[in-house]
C-alpha atoms as a PDB file:
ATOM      1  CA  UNK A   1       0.000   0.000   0.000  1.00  0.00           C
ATOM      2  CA  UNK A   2       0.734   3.194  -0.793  1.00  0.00           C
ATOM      3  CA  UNK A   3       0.716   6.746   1.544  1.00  0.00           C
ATOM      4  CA  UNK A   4       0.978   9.586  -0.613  1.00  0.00           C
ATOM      5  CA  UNK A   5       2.465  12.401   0.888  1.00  0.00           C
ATOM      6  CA  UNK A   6       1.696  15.745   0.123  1.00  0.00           C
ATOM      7  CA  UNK A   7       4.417  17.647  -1.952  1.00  0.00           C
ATOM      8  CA  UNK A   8       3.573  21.119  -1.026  1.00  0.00           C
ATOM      9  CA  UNK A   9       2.383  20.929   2.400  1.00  0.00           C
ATOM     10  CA  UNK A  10       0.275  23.878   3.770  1.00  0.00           C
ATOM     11  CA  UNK A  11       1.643  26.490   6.137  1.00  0.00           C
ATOM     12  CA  UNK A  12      -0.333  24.652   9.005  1.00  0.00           C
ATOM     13  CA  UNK A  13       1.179  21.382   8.078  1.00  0.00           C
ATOM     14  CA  UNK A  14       4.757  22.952   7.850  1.00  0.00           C
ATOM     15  CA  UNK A  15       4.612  23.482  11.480  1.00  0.00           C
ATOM     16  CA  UNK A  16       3.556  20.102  12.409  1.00  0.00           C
ATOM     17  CA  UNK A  17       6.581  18.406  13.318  1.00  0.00           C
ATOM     18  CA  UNK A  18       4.998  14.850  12.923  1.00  0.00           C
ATOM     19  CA  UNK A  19       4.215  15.607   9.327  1.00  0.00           C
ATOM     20  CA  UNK A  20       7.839  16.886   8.673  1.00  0.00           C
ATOM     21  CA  UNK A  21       8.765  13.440  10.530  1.00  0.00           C
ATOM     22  CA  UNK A  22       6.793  11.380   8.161  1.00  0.00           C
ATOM     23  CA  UNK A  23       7.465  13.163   5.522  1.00  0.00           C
ATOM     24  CA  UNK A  24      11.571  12.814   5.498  1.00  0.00           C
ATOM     25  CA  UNK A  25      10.774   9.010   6.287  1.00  0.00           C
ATOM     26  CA  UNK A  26       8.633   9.014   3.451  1.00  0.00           C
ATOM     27  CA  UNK A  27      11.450  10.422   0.832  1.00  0.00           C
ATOM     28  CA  UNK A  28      14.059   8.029   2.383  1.00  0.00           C
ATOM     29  CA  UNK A  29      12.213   5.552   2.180  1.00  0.00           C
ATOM     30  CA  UNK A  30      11.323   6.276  -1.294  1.00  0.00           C
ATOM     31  CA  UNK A  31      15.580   6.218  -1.757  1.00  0.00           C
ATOM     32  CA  UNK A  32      15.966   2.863  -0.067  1.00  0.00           C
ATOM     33  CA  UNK A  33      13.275   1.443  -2.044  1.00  0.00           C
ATOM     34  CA  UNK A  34      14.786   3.152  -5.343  1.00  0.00           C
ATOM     35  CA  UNK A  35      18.175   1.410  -4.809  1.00  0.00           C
ATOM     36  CA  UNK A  36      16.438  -1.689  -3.866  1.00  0.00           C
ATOM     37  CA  UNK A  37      14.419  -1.926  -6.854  1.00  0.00           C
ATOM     38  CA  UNK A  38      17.930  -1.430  -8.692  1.00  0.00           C
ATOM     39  CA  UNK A  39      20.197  -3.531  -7.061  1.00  0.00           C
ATOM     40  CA  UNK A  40      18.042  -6.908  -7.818  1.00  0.00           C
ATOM     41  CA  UNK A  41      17.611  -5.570 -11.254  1.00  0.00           C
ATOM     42  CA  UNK A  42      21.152  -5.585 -11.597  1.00  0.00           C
ATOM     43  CA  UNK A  43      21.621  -8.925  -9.827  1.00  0.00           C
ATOM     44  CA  UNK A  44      19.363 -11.003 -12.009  1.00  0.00           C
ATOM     45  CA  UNK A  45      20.851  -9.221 -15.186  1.00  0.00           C
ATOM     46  CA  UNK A  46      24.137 -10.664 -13.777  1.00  0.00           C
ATOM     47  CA  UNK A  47      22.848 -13.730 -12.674  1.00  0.00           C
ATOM     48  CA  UNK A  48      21.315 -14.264 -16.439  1.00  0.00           C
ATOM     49  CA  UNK A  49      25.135 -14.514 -18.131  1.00  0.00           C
ATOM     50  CA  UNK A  50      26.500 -17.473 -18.724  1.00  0.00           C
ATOM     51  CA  UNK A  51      29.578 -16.931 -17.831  1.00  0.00           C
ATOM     52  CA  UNK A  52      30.701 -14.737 -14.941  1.00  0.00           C
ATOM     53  CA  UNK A  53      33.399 -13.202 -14.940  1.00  0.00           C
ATOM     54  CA  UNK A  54      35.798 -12.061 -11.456  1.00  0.00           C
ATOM     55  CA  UNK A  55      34.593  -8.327 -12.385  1.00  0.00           C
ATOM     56  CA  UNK A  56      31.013  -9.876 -12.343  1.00  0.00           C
ATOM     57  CA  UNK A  57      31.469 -11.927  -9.203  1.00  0.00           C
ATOM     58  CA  UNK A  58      32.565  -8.967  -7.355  1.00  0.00           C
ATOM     59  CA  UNK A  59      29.579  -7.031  -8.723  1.00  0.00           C
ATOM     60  CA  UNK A  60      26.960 -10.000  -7.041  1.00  0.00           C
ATOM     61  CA  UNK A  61      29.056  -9.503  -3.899  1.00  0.00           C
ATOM     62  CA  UNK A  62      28.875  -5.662  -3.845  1.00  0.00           C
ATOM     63  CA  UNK A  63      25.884  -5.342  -4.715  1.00  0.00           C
ATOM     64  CA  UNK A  64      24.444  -8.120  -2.359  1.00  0.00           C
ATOM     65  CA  UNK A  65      25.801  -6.359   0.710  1.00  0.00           C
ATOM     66  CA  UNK A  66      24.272  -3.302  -0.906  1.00  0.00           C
ATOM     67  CA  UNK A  67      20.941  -4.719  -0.838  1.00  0.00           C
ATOM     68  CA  UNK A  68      21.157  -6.150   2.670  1.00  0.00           C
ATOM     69  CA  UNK A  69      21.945  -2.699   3.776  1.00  0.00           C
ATOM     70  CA  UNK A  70      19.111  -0.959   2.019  1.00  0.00           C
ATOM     71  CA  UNK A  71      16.670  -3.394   3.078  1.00  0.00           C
ATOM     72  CA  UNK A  72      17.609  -3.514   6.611  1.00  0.00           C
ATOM     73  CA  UNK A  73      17.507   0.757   6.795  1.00  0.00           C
ATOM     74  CA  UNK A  74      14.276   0.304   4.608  1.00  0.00           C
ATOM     75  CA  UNK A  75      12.703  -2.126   7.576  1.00  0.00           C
ATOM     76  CA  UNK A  76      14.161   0.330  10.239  1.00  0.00           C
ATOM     77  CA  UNK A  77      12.326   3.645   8.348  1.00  0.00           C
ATOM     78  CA  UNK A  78       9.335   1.362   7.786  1.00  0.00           C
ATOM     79  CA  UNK A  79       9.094   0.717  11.838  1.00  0.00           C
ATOM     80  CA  UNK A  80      10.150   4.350  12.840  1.00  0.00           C
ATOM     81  CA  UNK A  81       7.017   5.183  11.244  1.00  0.00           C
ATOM     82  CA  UNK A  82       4.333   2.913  12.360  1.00  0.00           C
ATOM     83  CA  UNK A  83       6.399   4.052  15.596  1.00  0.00           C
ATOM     84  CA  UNK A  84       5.504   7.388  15.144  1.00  0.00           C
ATOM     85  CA  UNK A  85       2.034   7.214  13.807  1.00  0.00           C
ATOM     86  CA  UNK A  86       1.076   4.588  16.613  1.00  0.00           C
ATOM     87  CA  UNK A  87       1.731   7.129  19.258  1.00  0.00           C
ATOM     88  CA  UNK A  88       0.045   9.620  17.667  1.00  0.00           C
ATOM     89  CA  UNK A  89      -3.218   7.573  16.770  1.00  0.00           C
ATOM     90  CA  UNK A  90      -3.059   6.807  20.407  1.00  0.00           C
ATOM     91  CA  UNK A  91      -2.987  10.163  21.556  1.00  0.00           C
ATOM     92  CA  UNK A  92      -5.678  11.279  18.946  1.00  0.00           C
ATOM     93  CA  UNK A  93      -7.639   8.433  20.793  1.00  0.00           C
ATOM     94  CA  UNK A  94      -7.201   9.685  23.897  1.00  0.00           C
ATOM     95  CA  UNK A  95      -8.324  13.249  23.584  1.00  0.00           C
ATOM     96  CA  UNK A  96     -10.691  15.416  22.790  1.00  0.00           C
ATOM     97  CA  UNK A  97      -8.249  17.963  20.826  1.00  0.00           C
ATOM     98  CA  UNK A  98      -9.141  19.439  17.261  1.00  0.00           C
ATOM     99  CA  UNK A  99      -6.765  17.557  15.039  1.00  0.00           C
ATOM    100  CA  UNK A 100      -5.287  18.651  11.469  1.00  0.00           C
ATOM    101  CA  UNK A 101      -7.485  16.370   9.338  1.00  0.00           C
ATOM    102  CA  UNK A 102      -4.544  15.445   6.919  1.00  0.00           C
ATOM    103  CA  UNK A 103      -2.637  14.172   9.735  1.00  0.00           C
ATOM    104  CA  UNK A 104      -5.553  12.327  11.180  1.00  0.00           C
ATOM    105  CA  UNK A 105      -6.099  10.611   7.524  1.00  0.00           C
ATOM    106  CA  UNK A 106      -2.310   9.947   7.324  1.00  0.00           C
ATOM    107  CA  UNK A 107      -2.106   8.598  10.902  1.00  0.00           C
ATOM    108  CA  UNK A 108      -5.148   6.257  10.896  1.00  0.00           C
ATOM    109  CA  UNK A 109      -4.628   4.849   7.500  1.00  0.00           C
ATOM    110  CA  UNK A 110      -0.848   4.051   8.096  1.00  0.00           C
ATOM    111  CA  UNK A 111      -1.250   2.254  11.557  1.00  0.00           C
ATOM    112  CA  UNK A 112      -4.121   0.458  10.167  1.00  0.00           C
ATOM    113  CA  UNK A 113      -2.522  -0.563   7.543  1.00  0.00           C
ATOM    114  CA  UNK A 114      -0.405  -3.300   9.430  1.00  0.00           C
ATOM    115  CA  UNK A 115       2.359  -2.775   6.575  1.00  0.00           C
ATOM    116  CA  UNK A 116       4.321  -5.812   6.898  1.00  0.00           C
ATOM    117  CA  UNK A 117       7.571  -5.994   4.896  1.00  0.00           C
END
């Protein structure tokens, strides 16, 4: 699933400092899953040859580590998050105080989401 983030947040959400939170998770997150995406790209391209050669070989090796890393920071964004929105969604339970809407939608649809990667 999907969260879209607002690109040009308003000047109330610009002083929300959840929303800033989730929104520089969001856009590295967005590079982790970039270099992801590439990385096992690039591994099955190398994978495909039928003969590897050393410059290939340290290629898988490089770019396995790579991936490892990128998945493990990915994982550690994704759980800062549902970190961050859990409180919150607790403490928008918990009270009776007038809430930004967009950050309510955010909030709720994130830590209901149960992402799970």
């Amino acid at each position: 699933m999907l969260f879209l983030i607002p690109a040009s947040p308003s000047p109330k959400d610009m002083e929300d400092p959840l929303l800033k939170d989730i929104r520089d998770i969001h856009r590295e997150t967005r590079k982790s899953a970039r270099i992801i995406r590439d990385s096992r790209v690039r591994l099955l391209e190398i994978q495909k040859k039928p003969n590897l050669t050393e410059a290939d070989m340290k290629e898988l090796r490089e770019r396995n580590e790579l991936l490892l890393r990128e998945m493990e920071r990915f994982d550690r964004l994704t759980k800062n998050i549902q970190k961050l929105v859990g409180t919150q969604v607790l403490k928008l339970k918990n009270s009776n105080v007038e809430v930004n809407p967009r950050l309510e939608h955010i909030c709720k649809s994130i830590y209901e989401s149960n992402i799970v990667l």
